[in-house]
C-alpha atoms as a PDB file:
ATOM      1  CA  UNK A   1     109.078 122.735 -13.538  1.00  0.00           C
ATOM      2  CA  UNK A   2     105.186 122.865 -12.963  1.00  0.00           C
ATOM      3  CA  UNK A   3     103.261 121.682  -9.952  1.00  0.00           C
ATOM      4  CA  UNK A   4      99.909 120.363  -9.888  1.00  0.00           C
ATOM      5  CA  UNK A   5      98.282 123.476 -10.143  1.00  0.00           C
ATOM      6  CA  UNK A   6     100.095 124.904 -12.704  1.00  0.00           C
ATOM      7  CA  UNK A   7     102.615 127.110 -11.803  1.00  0.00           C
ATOM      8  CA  UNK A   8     106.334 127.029 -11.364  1.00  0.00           C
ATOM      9  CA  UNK A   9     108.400 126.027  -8.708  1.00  0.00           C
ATOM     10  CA  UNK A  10     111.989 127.107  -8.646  1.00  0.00           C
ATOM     11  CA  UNK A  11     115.057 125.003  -9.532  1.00  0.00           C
ATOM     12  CA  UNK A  12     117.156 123.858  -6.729  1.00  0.00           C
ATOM     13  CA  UNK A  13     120.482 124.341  -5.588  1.00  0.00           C
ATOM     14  CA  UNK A  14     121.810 121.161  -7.298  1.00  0.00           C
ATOM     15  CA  UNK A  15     120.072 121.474  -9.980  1.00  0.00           C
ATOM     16  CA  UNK A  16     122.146 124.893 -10.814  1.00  0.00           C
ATOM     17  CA  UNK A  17     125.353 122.876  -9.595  1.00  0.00           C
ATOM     18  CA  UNK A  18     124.852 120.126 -12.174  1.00  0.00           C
ATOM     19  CA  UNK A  19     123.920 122.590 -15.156  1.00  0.00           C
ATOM     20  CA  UNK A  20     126.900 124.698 -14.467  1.00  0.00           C
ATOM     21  CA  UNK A  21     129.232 121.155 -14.083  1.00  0.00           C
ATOM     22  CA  UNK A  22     127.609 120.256 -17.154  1.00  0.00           C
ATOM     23  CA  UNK A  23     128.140 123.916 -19.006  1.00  0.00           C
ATOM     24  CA  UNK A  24     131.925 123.950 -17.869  1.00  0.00           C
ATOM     25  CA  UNK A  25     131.990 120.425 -19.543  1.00  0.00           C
ATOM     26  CA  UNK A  26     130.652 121.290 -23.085  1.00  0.00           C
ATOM     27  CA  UNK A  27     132.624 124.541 -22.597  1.00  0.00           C
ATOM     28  CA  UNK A  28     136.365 122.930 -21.935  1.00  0.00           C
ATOM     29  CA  UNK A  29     135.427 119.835 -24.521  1.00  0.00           C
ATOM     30  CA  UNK A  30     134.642 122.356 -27.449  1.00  0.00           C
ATOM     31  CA  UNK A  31     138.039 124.332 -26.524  1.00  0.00           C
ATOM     32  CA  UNK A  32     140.023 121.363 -26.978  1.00  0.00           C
ATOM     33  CA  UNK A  33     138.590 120.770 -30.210  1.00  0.00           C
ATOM     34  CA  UNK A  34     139.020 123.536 -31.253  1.00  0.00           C
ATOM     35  CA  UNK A  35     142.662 124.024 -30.021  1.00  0.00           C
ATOM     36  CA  UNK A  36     143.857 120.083 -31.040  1.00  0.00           C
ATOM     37  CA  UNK A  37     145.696 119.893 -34.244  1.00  0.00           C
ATOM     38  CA  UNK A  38     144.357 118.300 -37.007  1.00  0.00           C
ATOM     39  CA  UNK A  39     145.373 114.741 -37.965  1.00  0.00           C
ATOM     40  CA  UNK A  40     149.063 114.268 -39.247  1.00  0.00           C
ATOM     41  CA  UNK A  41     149.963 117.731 -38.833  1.00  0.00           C
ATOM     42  CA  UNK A  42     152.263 118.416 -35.496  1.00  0.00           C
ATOM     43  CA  UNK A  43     151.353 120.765 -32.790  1.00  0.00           C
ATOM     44  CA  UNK A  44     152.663 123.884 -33.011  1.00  0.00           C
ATOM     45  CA  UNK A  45     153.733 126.082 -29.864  1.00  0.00           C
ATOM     46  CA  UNK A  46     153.067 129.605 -29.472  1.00  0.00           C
ATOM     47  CA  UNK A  47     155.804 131.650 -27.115  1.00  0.00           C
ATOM     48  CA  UNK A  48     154.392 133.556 -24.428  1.00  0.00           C
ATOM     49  CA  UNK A  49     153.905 137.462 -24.599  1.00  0.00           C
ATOM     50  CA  UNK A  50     156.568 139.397 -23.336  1.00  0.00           C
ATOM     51  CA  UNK A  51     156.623 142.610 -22.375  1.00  0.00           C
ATOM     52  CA  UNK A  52     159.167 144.920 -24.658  1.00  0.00           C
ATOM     53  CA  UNK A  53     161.764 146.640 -22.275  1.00  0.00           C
ATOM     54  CA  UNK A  54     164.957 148.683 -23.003  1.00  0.00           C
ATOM     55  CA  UNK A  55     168.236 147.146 -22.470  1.00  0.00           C
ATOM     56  CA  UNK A  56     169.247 149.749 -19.918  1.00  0.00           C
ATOM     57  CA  UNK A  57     166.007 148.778 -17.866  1.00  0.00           C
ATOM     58  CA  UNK A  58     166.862 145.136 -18.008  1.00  0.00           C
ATOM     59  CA  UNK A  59     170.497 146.022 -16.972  1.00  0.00           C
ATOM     60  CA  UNK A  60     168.958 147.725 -13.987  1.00  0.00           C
ATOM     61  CA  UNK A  61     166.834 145.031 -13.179  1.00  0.00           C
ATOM     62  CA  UNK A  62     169.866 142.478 -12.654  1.00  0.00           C
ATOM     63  CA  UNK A  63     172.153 142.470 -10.182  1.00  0.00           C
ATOM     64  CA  UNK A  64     174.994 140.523 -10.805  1.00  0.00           C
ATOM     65  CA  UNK A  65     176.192 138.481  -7.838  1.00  0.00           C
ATOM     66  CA  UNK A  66     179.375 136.011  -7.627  1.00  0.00           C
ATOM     67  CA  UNK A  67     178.693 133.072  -6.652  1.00  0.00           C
ATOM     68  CA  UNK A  68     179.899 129.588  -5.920  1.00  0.00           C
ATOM     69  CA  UNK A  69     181.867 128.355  -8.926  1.00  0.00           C
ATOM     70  CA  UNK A  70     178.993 126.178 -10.876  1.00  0.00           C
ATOM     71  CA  UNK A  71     182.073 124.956 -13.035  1.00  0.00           C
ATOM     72  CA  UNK A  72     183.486 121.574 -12.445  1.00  0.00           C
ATOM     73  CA  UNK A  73     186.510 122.001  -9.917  1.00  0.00           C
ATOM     74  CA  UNK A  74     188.371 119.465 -11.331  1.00  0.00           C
ATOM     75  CA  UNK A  75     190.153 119.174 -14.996  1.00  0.00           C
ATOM     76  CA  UNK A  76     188.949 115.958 -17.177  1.00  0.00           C
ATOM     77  CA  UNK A  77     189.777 113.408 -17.505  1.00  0.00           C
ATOM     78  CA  UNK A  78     189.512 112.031 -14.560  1.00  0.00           C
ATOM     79  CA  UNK A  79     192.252 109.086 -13.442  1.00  0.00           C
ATOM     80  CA  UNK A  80     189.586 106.892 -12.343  1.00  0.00           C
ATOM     81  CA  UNK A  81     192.399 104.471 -10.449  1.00  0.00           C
ATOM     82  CA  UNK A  82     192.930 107.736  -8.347  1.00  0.00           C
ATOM     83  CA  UNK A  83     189.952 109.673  -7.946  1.00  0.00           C
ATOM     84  CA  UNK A  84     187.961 110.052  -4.686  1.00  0.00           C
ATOM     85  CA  UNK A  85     184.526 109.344  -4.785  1.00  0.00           C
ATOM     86  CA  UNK A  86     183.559 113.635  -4.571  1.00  0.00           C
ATOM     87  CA  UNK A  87     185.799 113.277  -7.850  1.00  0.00           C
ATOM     88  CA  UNK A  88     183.714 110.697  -9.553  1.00  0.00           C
ATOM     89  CA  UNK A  89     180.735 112.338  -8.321  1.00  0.00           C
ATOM     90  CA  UNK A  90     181.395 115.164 -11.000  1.00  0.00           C
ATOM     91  CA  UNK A  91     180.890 112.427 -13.723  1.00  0.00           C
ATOM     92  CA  UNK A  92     177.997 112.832 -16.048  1.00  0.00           C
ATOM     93  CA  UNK A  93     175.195 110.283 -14.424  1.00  0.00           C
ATOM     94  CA  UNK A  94     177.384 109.460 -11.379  1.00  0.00           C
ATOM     95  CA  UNK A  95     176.015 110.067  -7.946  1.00  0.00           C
ATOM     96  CA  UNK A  96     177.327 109.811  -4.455  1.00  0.00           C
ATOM     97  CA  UNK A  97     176.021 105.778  -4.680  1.00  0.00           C
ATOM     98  CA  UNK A  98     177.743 105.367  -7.891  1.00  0.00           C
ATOM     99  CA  UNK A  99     181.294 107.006  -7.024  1.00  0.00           C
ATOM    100  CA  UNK A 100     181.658 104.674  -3.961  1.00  0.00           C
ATOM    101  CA  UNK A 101     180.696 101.475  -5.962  1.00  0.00           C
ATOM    102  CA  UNK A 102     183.577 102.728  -8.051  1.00  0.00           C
ATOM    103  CA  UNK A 103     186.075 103.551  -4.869  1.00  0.00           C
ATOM    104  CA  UNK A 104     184.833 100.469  -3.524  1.00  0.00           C
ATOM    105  CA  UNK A 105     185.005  97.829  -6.426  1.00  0.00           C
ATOM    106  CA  UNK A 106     188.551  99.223  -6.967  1.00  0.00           C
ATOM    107  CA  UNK A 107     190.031  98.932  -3.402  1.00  0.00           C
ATOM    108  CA  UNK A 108     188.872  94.955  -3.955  1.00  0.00           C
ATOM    109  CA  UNK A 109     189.801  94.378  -7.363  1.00  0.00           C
ATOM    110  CA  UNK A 110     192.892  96.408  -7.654  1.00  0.00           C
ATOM    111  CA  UNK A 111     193.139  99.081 -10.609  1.00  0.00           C
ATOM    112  CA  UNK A 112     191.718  99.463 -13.705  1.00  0.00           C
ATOM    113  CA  UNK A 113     193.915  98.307 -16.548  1.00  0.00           C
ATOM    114  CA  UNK A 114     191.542  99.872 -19.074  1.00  0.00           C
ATOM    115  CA  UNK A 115     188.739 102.244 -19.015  1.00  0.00           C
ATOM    116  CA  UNK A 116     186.373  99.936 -20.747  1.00  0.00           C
ATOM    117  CA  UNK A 117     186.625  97.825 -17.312  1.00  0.00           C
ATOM    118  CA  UNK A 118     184.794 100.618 -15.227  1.00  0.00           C
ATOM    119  CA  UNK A 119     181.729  98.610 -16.679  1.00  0.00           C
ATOM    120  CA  UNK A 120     182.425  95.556 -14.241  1.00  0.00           C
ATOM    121  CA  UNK A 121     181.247  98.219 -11.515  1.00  0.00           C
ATOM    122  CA  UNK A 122     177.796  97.435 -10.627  1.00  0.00           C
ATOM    123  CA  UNK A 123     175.133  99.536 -12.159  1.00  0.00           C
ATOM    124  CA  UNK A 124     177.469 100.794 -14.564  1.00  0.00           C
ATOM    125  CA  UNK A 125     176.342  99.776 -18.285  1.00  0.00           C
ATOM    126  CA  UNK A 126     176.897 100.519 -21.646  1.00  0.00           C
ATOM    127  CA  UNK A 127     174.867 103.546 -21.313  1.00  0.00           C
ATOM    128  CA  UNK A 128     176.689 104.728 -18.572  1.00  0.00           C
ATOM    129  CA  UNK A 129     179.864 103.957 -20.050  1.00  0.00           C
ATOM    130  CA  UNK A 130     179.262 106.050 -23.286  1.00  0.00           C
ATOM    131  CA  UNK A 131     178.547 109.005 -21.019  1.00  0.00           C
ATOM    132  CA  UNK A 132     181.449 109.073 -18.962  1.00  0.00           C
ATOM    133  CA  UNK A 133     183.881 107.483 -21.728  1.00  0.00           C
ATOM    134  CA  UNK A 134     185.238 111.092 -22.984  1.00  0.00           C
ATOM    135  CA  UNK A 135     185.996 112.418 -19.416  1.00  0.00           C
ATOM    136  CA  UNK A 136     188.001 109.387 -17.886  1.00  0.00           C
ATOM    137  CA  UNK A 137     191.406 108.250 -17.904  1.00  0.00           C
ATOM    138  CA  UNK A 138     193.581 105.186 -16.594  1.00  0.00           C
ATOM    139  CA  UNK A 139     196.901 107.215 -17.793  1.00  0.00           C
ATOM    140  CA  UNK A 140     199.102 108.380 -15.208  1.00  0.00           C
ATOM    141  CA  UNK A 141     198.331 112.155 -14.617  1.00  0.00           C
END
């Protein structure tokens, strides 16, 4: 920028702040041009870099711990006329909410006759249903 006489007067801090917001901008818009994938074809993901190791300095890496069982403590199916609500609870999509609607819907209503009837249970639907379908019973054990 010129004065009145002539000569140059130096840029201000904000000026510099706005050119490099405005640099950073351009920058980051042409790299995601660059990187997007052209029109009908799908994006494809490249896997990190690793670095190559030896399996013996792997194995010394890990320690292996027991630990709690992760495994479901209980064998399916479960006899949903008989099951406690920490029982239910190991039901795919059933929660601590869920498992005492169940306890609680059959202490009024008496037991299932069949397992389709677990959908009466509020907040149990089709969906639901079709999850937990394989790993319940109504059988005696």
């Amino acid at each position: 920028m010129k004065t009145k006489e002539g000569k140059t007067k130096p840029l201000g801090p904000a000026w510099w702040i706005a050119y490099g917001v405005l640099c950073g901008l351009g920058a980051a818009g042409l790299i995601l041009l660059l990187a997007s994938p052209r029109r009908g074809q799908p994006i494809q993901l490249i896997p990190a870099p690793t670095r190559p190791t030896s399996s013996m300095e792997l194995e010394a890496t890990i320690e292996i711990t027991p630990t709690a069982s992760p495994e479901p403590t209980l064998a399916f199916p479960i006899n949903i006329n008989i099951a406690t609500a920490e029982e239910l609870e190991q039901l795919p999509g059933i929660g601590p909410t869920l498992a005492q609607n169940i306890v609680s819907y059959r202490e009024i209503h008496g037991p299932f006759e069949r397992i389709e009837q677990i959908q009466n249970v509020p907040e149990i639907g089709p969906l639901t249903f079709e999850a937990i379908m394989p790993f319940i019973t109504v059988a005696a054990p």
